[in-house]
Structure formats: structure tokens, C-alpha cells
PDB file of N, CA and C in Angstrom:
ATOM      1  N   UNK A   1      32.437  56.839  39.098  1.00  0.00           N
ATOM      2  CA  UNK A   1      31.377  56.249  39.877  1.00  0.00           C
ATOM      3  C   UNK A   1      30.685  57.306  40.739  1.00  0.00           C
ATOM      4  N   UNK A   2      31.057  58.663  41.245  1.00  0.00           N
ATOM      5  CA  UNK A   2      30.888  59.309  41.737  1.00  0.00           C
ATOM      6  C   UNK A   2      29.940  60.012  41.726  1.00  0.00           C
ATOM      7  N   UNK A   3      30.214  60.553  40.128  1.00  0.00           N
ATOM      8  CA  UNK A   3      29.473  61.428  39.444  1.00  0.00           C
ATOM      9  C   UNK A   3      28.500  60.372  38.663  1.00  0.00           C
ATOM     10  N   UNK A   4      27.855  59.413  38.502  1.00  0.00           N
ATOM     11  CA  UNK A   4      26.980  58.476  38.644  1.00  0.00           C
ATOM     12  C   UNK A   4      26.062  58.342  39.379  1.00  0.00           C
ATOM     13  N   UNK A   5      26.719  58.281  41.270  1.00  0.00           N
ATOM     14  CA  UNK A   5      25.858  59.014  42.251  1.00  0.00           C
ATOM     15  C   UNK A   5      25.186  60.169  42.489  1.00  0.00           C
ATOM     16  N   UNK A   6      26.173  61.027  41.663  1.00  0.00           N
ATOM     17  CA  UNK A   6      25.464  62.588  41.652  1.00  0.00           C
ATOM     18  C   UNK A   6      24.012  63.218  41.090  1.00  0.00           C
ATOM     19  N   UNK A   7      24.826  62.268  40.131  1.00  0.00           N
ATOM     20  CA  UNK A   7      23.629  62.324  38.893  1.00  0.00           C
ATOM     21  C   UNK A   7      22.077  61.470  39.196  1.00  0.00           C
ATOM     22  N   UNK A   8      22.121  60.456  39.874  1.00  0.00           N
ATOM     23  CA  UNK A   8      20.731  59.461  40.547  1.00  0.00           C
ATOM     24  C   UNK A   8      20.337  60.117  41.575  1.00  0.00           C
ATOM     25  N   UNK A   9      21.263  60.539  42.767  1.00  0.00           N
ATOM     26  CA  UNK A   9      20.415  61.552  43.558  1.00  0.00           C
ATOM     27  C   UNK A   9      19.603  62.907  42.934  1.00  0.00           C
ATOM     28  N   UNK A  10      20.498  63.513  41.617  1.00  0.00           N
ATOM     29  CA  UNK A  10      19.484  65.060  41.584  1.00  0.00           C
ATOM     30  C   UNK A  10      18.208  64.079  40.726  1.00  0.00           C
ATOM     31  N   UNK A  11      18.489  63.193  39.875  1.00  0.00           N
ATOM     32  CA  UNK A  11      17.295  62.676  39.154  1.00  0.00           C
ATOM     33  C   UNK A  11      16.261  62.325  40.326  1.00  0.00           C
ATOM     34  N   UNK A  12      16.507  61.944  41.543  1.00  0.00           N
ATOM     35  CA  UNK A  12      15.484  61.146  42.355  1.00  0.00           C
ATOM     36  C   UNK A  12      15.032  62.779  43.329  1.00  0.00           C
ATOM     37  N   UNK A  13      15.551  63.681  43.352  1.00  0.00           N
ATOM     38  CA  UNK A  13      15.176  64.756  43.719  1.00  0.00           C
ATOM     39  C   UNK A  13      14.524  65.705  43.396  1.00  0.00           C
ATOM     40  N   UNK A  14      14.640  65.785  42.173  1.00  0.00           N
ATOM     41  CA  UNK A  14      13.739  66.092  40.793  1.00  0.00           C
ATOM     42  C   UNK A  14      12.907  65.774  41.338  1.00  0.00           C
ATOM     43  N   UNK A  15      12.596  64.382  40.903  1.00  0.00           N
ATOM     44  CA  UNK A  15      11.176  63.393  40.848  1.00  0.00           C
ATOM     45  C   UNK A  15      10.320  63.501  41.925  1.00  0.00           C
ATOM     46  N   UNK A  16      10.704  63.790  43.110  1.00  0.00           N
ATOM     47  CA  UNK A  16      10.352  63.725  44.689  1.00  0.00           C
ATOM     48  C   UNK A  16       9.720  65.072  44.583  1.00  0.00           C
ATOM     49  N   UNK A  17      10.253  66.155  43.994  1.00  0.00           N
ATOM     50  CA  UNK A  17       9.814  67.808  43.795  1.00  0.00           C
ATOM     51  C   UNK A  17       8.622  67.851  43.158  1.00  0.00           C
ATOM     52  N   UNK A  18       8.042  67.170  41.663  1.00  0.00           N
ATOM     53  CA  UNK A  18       7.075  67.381  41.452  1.00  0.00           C
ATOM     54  C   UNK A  18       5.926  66.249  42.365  1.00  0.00           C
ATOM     55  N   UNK A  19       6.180  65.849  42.934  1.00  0.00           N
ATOM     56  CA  UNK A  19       5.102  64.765  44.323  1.00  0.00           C
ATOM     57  C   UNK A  19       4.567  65.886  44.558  1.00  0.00           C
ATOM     58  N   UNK A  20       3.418  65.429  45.103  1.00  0.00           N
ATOM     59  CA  UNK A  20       2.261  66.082  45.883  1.00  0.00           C
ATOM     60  C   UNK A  20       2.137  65.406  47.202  1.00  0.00           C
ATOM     61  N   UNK A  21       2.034  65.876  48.143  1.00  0.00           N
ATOM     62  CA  UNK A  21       1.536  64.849  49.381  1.00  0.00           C
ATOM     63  C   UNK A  21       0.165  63.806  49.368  1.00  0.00           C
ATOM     64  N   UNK A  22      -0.898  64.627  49.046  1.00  0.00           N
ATOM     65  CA  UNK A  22      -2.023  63.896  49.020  1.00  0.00           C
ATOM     66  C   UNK A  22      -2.559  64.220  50.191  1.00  0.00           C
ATOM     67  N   UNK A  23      -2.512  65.269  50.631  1.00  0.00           N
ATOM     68  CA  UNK A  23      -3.014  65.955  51.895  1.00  0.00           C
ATOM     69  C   UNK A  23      -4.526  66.512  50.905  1.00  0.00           C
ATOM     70  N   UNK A  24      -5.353  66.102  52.073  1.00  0.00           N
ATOM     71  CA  UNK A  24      -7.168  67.304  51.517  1.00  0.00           C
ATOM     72  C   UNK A  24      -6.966  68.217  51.362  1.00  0.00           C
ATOM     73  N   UNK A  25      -7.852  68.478  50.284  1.00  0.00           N
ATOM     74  CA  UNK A  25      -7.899  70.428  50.215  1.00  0.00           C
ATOM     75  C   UNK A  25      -8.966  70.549  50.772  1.00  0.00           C
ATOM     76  N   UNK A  26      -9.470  69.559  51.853  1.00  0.00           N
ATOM     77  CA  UNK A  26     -10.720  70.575  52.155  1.00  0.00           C
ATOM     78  C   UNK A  26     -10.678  71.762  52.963  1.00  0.00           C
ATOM     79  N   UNK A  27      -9.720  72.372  52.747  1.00  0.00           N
ATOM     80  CA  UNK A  27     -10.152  73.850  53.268  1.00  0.00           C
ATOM     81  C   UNK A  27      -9.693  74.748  52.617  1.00  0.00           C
ATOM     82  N   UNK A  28     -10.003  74.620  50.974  1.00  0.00           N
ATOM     83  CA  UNK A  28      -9.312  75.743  50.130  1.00  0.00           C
ATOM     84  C   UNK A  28     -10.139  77.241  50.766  1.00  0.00           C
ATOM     85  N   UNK A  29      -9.395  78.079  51.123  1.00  0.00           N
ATOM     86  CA  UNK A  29     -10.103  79.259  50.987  1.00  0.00           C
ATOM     87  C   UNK A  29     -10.327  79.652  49.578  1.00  0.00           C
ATOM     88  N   UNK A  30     -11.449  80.863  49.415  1.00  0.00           N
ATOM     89  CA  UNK A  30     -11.733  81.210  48.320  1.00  0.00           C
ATOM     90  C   UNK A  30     -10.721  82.519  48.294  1.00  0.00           C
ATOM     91  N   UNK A  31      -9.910  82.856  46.878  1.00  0.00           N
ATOM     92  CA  UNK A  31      -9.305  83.717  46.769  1.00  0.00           C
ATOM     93  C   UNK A  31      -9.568  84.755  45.232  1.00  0.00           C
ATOM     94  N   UNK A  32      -9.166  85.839  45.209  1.00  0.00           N
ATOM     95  CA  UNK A  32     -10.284  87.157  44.469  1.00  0.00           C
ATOM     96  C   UNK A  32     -10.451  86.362  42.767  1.00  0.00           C
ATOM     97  N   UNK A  33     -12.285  85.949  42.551  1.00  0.00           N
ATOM     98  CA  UNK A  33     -12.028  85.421  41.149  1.00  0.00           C
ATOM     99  C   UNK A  33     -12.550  83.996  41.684  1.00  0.00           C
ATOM    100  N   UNK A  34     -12.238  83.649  42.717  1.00  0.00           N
ATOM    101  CA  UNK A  34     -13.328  82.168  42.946  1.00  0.00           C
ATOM    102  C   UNK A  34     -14.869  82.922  42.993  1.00  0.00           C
ATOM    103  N   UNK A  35     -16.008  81.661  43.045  1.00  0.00           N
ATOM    104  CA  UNK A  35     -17.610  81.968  43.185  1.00  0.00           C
ATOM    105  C   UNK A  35     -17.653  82.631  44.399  1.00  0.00           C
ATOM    106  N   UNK A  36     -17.211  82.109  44.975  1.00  0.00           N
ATOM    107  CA  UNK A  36     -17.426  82.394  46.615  1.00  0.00           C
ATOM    108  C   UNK A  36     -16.629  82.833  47.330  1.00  0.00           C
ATOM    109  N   UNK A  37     -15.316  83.803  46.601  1.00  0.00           N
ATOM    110  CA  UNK A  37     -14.676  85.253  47.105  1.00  0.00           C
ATOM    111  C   UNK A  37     -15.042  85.755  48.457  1.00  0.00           C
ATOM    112  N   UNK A  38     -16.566  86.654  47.893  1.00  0.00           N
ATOM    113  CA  UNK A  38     -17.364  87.869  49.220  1.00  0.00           C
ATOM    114  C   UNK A  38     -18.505  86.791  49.536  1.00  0.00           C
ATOM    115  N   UNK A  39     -18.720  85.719  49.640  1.00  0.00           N
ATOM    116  CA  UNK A  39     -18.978  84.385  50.563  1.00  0.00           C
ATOM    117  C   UNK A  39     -20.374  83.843  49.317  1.00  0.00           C
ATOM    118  N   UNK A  40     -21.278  83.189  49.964  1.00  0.00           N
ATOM    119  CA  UNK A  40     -21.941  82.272  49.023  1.00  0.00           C
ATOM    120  C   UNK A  40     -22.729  83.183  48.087  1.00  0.00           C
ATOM    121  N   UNK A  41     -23.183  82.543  47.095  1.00  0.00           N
ATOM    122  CA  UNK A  41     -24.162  83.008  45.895  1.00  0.00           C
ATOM    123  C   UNK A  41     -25.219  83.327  46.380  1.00  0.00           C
ATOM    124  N   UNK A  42     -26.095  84.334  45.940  1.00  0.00           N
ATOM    125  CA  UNK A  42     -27.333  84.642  46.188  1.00  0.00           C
ATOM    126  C   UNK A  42     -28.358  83.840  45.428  1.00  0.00           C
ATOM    127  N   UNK A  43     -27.840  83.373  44.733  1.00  0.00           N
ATOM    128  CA  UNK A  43     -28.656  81.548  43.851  1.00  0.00           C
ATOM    129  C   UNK A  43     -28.516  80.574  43.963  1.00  0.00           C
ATOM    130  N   UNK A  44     -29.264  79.688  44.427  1.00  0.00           N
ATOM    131  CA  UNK A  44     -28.740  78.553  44.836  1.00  0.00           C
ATOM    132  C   UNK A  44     -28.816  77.044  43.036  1.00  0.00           C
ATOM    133  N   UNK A  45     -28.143  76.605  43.614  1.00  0.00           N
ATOM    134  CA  UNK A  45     -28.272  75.388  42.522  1.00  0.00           C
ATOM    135  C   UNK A  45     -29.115  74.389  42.735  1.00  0.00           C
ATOM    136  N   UNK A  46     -30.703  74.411  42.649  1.00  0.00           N
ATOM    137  CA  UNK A  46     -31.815  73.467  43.239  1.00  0.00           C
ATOM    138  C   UNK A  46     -32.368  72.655  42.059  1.00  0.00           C
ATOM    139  N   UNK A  47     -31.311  72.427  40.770  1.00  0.00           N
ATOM    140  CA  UNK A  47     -31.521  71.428  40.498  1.00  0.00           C
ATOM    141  C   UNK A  47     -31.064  70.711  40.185  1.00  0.00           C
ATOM    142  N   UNK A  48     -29.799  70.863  40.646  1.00  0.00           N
ATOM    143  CA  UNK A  48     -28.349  69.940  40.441  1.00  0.00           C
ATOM    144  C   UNK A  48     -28.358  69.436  42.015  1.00  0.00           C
ATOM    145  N   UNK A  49     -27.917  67.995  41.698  1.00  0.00           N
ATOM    146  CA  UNK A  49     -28.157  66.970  42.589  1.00  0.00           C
ATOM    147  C   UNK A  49     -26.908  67.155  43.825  1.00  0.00           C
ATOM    148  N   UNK A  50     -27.273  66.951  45.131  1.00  0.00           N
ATOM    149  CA  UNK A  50     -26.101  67.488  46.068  1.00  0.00           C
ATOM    150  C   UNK A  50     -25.233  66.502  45.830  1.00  0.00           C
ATOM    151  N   UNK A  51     -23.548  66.429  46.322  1.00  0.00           N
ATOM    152  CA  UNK A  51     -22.730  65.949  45.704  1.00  0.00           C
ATOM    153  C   UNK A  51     -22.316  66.199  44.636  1.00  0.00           C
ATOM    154  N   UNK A  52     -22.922  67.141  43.391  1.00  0.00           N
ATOM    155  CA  UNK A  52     -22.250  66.622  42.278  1.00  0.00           C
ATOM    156  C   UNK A  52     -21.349  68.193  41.738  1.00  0.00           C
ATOM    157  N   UNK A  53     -20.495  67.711  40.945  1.00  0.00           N
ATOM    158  CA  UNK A  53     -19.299  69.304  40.839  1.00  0.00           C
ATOM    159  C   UNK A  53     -19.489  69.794  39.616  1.00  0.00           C
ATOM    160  N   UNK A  54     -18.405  70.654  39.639  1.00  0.00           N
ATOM    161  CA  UNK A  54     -18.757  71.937  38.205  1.00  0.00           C
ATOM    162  C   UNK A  54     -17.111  72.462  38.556  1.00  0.00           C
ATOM    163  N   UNK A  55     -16.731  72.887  37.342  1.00  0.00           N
ATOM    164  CA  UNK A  55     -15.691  73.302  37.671  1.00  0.00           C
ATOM    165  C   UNK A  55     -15.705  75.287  37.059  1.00  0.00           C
ATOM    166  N   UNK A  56     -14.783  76.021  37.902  1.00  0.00           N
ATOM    167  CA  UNK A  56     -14.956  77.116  37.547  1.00  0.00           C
ATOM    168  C   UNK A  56     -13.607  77.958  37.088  1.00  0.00           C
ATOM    169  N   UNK A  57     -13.473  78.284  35.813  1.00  0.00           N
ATOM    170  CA  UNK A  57     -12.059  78.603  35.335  1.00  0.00           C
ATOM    171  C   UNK A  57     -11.694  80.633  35.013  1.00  0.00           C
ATOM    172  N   UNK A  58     -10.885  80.833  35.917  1.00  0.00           N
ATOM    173  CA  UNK A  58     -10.472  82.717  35.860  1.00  0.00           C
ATOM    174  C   UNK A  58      -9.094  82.521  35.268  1.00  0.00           C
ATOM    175  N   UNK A  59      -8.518  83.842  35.720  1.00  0.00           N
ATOM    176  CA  UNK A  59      -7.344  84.084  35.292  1.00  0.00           C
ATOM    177  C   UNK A  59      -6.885  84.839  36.919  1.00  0.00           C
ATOM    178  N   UNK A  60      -6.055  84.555  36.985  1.00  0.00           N
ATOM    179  CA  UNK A  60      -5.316  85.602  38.376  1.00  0.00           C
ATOM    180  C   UNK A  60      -4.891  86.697  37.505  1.00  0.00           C
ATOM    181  N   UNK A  61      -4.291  88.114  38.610  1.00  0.00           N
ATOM    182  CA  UNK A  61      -3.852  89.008  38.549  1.00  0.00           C
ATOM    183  C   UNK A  61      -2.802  89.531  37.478  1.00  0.00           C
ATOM    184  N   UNK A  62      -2.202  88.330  37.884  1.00  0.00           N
ATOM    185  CA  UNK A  62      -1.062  87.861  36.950  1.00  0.00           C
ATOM    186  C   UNK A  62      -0.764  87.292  35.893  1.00  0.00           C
ATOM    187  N   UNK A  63      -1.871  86.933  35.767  1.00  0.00           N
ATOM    188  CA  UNK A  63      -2.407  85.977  34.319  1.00  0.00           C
ATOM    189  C   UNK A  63      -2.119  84.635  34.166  1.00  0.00           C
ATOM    190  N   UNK A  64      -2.076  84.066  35.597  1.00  0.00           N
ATOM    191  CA  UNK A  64      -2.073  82.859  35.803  1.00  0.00           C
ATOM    192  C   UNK A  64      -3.822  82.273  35.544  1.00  0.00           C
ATOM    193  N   UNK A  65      -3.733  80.607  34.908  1.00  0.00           N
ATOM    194  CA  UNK A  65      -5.207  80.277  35.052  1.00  0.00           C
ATOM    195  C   UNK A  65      -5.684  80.078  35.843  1.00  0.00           C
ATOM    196  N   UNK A  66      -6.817  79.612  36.635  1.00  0.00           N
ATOM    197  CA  UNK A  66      -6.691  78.986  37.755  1.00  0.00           C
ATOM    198  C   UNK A  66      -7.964  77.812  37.448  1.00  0.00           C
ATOM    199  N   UNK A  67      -8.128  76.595  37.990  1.00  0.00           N
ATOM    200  CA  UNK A  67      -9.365  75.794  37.069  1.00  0.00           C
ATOM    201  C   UNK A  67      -9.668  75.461  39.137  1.00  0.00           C
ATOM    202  N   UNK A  68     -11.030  76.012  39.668  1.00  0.00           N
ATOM    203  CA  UNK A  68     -11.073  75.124  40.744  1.00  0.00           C
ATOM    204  C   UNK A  68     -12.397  73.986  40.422  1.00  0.00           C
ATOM    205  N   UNK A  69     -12.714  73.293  40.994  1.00  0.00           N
ATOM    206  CA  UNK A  69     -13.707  72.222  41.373  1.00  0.00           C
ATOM    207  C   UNK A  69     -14.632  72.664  42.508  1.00  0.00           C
ATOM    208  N   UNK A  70     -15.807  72.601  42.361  1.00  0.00           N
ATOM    209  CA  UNK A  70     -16.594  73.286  43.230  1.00  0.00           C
ATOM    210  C   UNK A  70     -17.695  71.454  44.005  1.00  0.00           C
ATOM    211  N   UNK A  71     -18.097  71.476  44.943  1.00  0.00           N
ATOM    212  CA  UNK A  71     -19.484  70.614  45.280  1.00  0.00           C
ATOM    213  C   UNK A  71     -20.373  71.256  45.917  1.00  0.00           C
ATOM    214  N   UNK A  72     -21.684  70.388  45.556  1.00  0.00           N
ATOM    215  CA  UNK A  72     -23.035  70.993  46.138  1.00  0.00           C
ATOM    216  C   UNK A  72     -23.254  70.313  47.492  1.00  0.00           C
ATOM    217  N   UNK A  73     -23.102  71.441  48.280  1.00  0.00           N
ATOM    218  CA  UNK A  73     -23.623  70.824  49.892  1.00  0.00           C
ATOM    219  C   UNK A  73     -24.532  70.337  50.226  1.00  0.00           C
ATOM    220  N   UNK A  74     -25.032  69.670  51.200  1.00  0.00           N
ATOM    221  CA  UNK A  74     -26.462  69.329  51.505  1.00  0.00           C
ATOM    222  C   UNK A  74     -27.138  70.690  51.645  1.00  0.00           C
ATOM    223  N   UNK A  75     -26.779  71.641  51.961  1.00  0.00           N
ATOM    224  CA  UNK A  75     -27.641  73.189  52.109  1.00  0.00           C
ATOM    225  C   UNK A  75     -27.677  73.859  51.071  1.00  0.00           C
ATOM    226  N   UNK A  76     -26.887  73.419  50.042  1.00  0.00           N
ATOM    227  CA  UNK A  76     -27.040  73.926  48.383  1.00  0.00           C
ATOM    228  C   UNK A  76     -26.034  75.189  48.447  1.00  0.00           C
ATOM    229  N   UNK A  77     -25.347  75.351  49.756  1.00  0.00           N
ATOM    230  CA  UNK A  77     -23.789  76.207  49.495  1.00  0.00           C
ATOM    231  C   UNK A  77     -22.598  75.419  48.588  1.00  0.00           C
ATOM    232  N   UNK A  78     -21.854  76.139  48.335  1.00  0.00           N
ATOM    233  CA  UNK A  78     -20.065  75.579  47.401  1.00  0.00           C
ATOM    234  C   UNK A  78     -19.379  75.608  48.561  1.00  0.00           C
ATOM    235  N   UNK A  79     -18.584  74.440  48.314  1.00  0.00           N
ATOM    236  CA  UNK A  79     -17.654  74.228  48.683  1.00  0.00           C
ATOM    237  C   UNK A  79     -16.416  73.714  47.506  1.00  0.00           C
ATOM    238  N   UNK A  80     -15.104  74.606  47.678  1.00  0.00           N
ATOM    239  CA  UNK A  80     -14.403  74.301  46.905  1.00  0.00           C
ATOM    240  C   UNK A  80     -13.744  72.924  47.168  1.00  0.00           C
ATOM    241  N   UNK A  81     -13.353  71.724  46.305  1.00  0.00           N
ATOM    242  CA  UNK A  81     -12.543  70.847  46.560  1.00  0.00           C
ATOM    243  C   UNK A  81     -11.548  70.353  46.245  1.00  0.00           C
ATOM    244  N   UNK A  82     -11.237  71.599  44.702  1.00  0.00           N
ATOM    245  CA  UNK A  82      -9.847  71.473  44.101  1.00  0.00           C
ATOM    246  C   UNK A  82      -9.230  72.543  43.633  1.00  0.00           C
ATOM    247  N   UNK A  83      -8.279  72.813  43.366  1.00  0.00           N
ATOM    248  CA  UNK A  83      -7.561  74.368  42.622  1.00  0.00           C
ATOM    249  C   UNK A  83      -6.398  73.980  41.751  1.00  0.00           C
ATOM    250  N   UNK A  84      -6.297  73.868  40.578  1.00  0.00           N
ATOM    251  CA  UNK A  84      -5.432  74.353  40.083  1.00  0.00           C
ATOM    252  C   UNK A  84      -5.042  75.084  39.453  1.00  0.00           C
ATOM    253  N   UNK A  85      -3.712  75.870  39.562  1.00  0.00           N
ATOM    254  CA  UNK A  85      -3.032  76.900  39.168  1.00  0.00           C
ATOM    255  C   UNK A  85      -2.028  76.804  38.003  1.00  0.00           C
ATOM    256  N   UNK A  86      -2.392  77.037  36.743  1.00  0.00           N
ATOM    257  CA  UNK A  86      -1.794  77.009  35.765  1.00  0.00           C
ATOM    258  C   UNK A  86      -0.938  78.295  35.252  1.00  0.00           C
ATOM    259  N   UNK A  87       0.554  78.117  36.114  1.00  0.00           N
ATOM    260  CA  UNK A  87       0.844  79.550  35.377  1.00  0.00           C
ATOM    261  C   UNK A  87       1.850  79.810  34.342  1.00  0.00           C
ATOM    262  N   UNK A  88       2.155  80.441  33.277  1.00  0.00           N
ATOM    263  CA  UNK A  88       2.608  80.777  32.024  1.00  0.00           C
ATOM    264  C   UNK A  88       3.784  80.200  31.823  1.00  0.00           C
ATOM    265  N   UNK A  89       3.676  79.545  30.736  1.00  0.00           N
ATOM    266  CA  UNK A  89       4.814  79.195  30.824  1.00  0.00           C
ATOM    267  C   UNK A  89       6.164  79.914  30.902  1.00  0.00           C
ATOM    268  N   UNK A  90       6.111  81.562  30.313  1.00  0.00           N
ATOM    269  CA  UNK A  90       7.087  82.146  30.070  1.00  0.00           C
ATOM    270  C   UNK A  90       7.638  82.811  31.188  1.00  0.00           C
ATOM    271  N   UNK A  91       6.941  82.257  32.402  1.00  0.00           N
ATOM    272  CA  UNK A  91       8.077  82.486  33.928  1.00  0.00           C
ATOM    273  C   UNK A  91       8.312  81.532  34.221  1.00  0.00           C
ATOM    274  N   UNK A  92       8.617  80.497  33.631  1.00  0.00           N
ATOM    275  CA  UNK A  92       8.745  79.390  33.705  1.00  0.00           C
ATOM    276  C   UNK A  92       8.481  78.717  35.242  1.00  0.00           C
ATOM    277  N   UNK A  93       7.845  78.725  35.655  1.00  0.00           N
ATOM    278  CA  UNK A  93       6.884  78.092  36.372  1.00  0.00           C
ATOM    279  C   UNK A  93       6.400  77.223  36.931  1.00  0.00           C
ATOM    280  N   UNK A  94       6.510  75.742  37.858  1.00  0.00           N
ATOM    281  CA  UNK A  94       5.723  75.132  37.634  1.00  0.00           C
ATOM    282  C   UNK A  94       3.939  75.033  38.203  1.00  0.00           C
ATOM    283  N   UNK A  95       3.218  73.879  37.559  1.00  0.00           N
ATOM    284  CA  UNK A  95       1.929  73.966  38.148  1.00  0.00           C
ATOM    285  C   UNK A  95       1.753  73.418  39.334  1.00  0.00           C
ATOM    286  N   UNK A  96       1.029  73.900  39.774  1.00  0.00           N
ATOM    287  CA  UNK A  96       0.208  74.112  40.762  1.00  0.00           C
ATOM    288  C   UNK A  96      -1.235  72.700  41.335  1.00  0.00           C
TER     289      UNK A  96
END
């Protein structure tokens, strides 16, 4: 019976590990390989409607992917609003 218990706690600990909080990203900084790295574009996007996203996909250093989500401000700057980090499987890894 013991080892029954053992075994439902690491399963429910597991499960609890890949959770996310659900906390905002609104304040991803931009990091080397986002649009807006050395700060906004010298082009603006004036004919894509404010509110609406685009997503922008690199590779890190490391050769991780990275896929972020970008929106159009009312001033026609980016703001990032999502990041994920996809990295290899063969460091076994998880995502991001």
C-alpha cells in the first residue's frame, strides 16, 4: 500500500511540473534574435491593423528554436506577447 502512495504522489508531481502558472508575459524582454533586440524597427507596419500578431521564429545560440508572438501597438511599435522555446530534443529538455 505504501509503495502505491509513492507511486500517486511522483505521478501527481510530474503532472504539477509541466503546469504553467498563467502569469502575463507582458513583459517579455527582447533577447539576441528577437525583432526588437537593439529596440524598435526602423519600419513601421502601417498596414496591418493595430492589435493584430505575427509570429517570429530564430534559433538561439544553442540551437534551441524559439517561436515568439509579436502585437501591433497603437503607435505601430512590437510588443512581444509570447515566447516559446523549443529546445532539442537530444538534451533532453523540456519546452519552454
Amino acid at each position: 500500500m505504501k509503495m502505491k502512495s509513492v507511486i500517486a504522489v511522483t505521478v501527481v508531481a510530474l503532472a504539477l511540473a509541466g503546469c504553467t502558472t498563467g502569469l502575463s508575459n507582458a513583459n517579455l524582454e527582447p533577447i539576441p534574435g528577437s525583432i526588437t533586440y537593439n529596440g524598435q524597427p526602423r519600419t513601421k507596419l502601417t498596414k496591418s491593423p493595430v492589435g493584430s500578431t505575427f509570429t517570429h521564429n530564430f534559433r538561439r545560440w544553442n540551437g534551441d528554436r524559439v517561436i515568439e508572438t509579436y502585437q501591433i501597438q497603437p503607435d505601430r511599435s512590437l510588443k512581444i506577447i509570447d515566447r516559446r522555446i523549443i529546445r532539442d530534443w537530444l538534451t533532453f529538455g523540456s519546452d519552454d
